[in-house]
Protein backbone atom coordinates (compact mmCIF):
# COMPACT_ATOMS: atom_id res chain seq x y z
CA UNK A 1 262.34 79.33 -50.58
CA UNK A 2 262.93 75.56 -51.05
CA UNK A 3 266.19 75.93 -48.62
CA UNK A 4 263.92 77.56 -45.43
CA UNK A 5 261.07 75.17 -46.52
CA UNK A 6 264.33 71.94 -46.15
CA UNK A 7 265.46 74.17 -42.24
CA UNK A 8 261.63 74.12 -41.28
CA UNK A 9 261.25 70.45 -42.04
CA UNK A 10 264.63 69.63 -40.47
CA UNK A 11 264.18 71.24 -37.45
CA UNK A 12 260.76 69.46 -37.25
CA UNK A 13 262.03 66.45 -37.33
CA UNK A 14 264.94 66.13 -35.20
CA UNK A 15 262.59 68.01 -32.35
CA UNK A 16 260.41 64.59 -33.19
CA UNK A 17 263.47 62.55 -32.61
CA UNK A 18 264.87 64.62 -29.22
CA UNK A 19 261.41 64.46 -28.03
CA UNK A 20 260.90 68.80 -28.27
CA UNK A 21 258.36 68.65 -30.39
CA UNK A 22 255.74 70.57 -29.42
CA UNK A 23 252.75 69.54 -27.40
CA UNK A 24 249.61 68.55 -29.24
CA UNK A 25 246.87 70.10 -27.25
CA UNK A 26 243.42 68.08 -27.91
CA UNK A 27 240.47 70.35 -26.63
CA UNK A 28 236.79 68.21 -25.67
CA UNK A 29 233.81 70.19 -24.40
CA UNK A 30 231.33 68.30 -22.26
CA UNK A 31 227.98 66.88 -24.04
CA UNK A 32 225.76 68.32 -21.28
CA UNK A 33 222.81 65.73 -22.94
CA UNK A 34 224.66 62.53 -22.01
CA UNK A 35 226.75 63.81 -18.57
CA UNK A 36 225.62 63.56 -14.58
CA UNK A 37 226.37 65.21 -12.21
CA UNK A 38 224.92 64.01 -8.31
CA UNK A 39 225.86 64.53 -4.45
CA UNK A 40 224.94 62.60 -1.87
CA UNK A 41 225.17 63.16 1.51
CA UNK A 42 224.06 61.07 4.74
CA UNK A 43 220.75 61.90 6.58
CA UNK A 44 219.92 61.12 9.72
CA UNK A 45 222.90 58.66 10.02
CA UNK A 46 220.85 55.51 8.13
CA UNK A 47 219.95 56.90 4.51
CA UNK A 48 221.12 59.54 2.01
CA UNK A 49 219.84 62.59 -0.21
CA UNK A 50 220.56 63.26 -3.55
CA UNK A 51 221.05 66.28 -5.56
CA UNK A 52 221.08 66.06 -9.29
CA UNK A 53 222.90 68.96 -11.34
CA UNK A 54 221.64 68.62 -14.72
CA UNK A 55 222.88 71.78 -16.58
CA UNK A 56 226.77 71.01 -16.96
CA UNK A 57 229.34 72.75 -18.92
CA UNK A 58 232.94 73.02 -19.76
CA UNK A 59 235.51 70.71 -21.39
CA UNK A 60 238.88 69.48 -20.96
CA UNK A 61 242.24 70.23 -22.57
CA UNK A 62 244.91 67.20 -22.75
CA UNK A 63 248.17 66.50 -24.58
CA UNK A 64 248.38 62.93 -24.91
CA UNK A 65 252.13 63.27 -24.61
CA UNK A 66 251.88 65.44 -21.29
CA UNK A 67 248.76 64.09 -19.59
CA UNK A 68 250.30 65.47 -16.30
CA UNK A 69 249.43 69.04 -18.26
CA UNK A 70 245.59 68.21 -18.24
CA UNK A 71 243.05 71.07 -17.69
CA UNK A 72 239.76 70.33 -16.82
CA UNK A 73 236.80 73.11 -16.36
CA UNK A 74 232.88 71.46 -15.28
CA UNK A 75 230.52 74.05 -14.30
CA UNK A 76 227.40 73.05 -12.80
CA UNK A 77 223.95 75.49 -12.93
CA UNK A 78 223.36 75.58 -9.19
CA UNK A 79 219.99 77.40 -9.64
CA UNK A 80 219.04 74.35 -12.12
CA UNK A 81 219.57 71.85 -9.22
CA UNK A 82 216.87 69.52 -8.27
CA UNK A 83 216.51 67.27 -5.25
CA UNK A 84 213.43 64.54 -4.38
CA UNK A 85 211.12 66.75 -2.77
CA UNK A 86 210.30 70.01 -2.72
CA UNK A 87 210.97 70.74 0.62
CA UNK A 88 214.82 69.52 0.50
CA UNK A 89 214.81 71.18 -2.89
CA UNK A 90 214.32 74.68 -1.17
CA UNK A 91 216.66 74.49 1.61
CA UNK A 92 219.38 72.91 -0.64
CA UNK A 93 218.35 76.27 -3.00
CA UNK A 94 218.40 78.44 0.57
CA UNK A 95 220.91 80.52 1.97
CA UNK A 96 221.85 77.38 4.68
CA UNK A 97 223.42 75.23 1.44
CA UNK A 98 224.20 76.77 -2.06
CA UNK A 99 223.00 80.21 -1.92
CA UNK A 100 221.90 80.52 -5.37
CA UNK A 101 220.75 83.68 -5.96
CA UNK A 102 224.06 84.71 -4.47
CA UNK A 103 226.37 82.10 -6.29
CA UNK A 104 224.36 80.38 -9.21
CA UNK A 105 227.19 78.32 -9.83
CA UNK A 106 229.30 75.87 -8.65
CA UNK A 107 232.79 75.36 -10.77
CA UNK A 108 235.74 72.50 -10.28
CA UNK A 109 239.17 73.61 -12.49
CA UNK A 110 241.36 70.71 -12.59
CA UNK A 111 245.12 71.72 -12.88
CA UNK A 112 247.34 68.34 -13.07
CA UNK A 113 246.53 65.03 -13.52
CA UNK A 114 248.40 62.02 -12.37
CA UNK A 115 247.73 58.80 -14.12
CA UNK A 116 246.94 55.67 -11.52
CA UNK A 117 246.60 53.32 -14.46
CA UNK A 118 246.10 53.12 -18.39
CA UNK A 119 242.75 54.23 -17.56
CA UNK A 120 242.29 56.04 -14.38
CA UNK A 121 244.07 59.30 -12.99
CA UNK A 122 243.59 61.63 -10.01
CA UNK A 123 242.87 65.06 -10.68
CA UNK A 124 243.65 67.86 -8.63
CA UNK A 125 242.14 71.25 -8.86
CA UNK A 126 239.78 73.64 -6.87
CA UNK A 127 236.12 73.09 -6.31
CA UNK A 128 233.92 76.78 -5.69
CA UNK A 129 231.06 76.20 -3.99
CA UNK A 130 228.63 78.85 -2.22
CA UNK A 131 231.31 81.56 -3.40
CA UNK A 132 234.36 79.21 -1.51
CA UNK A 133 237.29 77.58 -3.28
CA UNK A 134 238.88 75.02 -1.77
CA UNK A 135 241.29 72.10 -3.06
CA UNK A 136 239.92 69.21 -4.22
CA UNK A 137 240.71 65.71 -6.09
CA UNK A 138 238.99 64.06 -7.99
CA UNK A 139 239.08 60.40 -8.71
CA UNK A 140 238.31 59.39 -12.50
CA UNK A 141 238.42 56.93 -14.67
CA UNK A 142 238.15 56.90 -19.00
CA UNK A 143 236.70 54.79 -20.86
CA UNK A 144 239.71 54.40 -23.66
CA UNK A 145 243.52 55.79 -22.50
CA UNK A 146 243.79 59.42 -22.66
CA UNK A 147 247.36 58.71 -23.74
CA UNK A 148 245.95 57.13 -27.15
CA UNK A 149 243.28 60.05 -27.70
CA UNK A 150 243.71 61.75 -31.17
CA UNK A 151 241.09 64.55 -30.97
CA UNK A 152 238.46 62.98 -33.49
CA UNK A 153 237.01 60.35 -30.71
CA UNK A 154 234.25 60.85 -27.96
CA UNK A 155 235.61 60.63 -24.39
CA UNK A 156 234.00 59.13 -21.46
CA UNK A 157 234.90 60.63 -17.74
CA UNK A 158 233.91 58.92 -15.03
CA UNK A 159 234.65 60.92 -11.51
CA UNK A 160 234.23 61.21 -7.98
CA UNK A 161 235.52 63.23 -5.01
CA UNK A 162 234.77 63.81 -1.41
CA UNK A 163 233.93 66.94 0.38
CA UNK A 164 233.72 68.48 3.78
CA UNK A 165 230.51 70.79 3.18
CA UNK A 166 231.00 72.79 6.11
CA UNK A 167 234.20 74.11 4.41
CA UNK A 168 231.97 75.71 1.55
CA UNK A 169 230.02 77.69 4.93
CA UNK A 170 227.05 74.84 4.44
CA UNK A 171 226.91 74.34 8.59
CA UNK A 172 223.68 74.03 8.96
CA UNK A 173 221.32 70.81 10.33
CA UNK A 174 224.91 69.21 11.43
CA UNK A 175 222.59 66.89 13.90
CA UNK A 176 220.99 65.50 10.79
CA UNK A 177 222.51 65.77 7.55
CA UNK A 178 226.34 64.43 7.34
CA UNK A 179 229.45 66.63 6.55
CA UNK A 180 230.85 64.18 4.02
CA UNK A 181 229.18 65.15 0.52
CA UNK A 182 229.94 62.40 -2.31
CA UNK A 183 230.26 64.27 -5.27
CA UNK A 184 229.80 62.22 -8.31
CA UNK A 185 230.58 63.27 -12.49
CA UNK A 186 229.86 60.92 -15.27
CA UNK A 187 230.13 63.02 -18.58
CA UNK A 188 230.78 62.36 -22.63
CA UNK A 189 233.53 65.11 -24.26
CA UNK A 190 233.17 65.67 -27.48
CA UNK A 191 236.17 67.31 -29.91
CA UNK A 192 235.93 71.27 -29.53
């Protein structure tokens, strides 16, 4: 027994020092209480709308070692989406934007992430919208390194990304409402 136990803890330690150890997966699910999610899009070519998502879910999985290997899930509630008036609020609701009694949801999956800085990354993924998936990336920036994250802390995600609406079949009003949506995430992770 005590010569496996001595193998286990050798092998251990030289993958340490040839750098095979094996990755250290840190899972965070979003605090939907203290996250945002908007988009705003032009209107009329002088101002903007807003849309506020404000039931959010998911998480993120990282490996400090092997940020590249990032996964990050958000899900917004499309059906919980609310806009400034009531008369935006329906159309945006309507068949002519997100459809939601057809899709209630709209979902971004992050699959890579390359780091820009100690503290900000791109992410690349797919964004679903109106039952469409297209690729998207999304800016971001941390509060603290995710290179230094040990599991036990809060994270703070800051992102944004810009899409073409018409590509998620939302063509209608193109005289008065702008293709260009700004989509814009601010959300607190908390250890799974």
């Amino acid at each position: 027994m005590r010569r496996k136990t001595r193998r286990i803890i050798g092998a251990l330690a030289l993958a340490a020092l040839t750098g095979n150890a094996s990755p250290q997966i840190l899972r965070y699910r979003i605090d939907a209480r203290h996250s945002d999610v908007h988009a705003r899009v032009g209107f009329f070519g002088i101002a903007s709308k807003t849309a506020r998502f404000p039931t959010i879910s998911g998480g993120i999985e990282l490996d400090p070692a092997h940020l590249a290997n990032m996964k990050l899930d958000v899900t917004l509630d499309a059906t919980a989406l609310e806009a400034g008036d009531p008369v935006t609020l329906k159309r945006l609701k309507g068949p002519d934007f997100f459809d939601v009694e057809r899709h209630p949801q709209v979902r971004f999956v992050g699959r890579s992430m390359t780091m820009t800085g100690p503290v900000t990354a791109v992410v690349s993924g797919d964004l679903t919208a109106k039952g469409v998936t297209r690729p998207t990336t999304l800016t971001v920036s941390f509060t603290a390194p995710p290179a230094k994250a040990t599991g036990r802390e809060v994270i703070r995600l800051s992102g944004r990304a810009r899409i073409d609406r018409t590509e998620f079949g939302m063509t209608a009003y193109r005289l008065i409402v702008a293709k260009s949506v700004t989509i814009s995430i601010d959300t607190q992770m908390v250890p799974a």
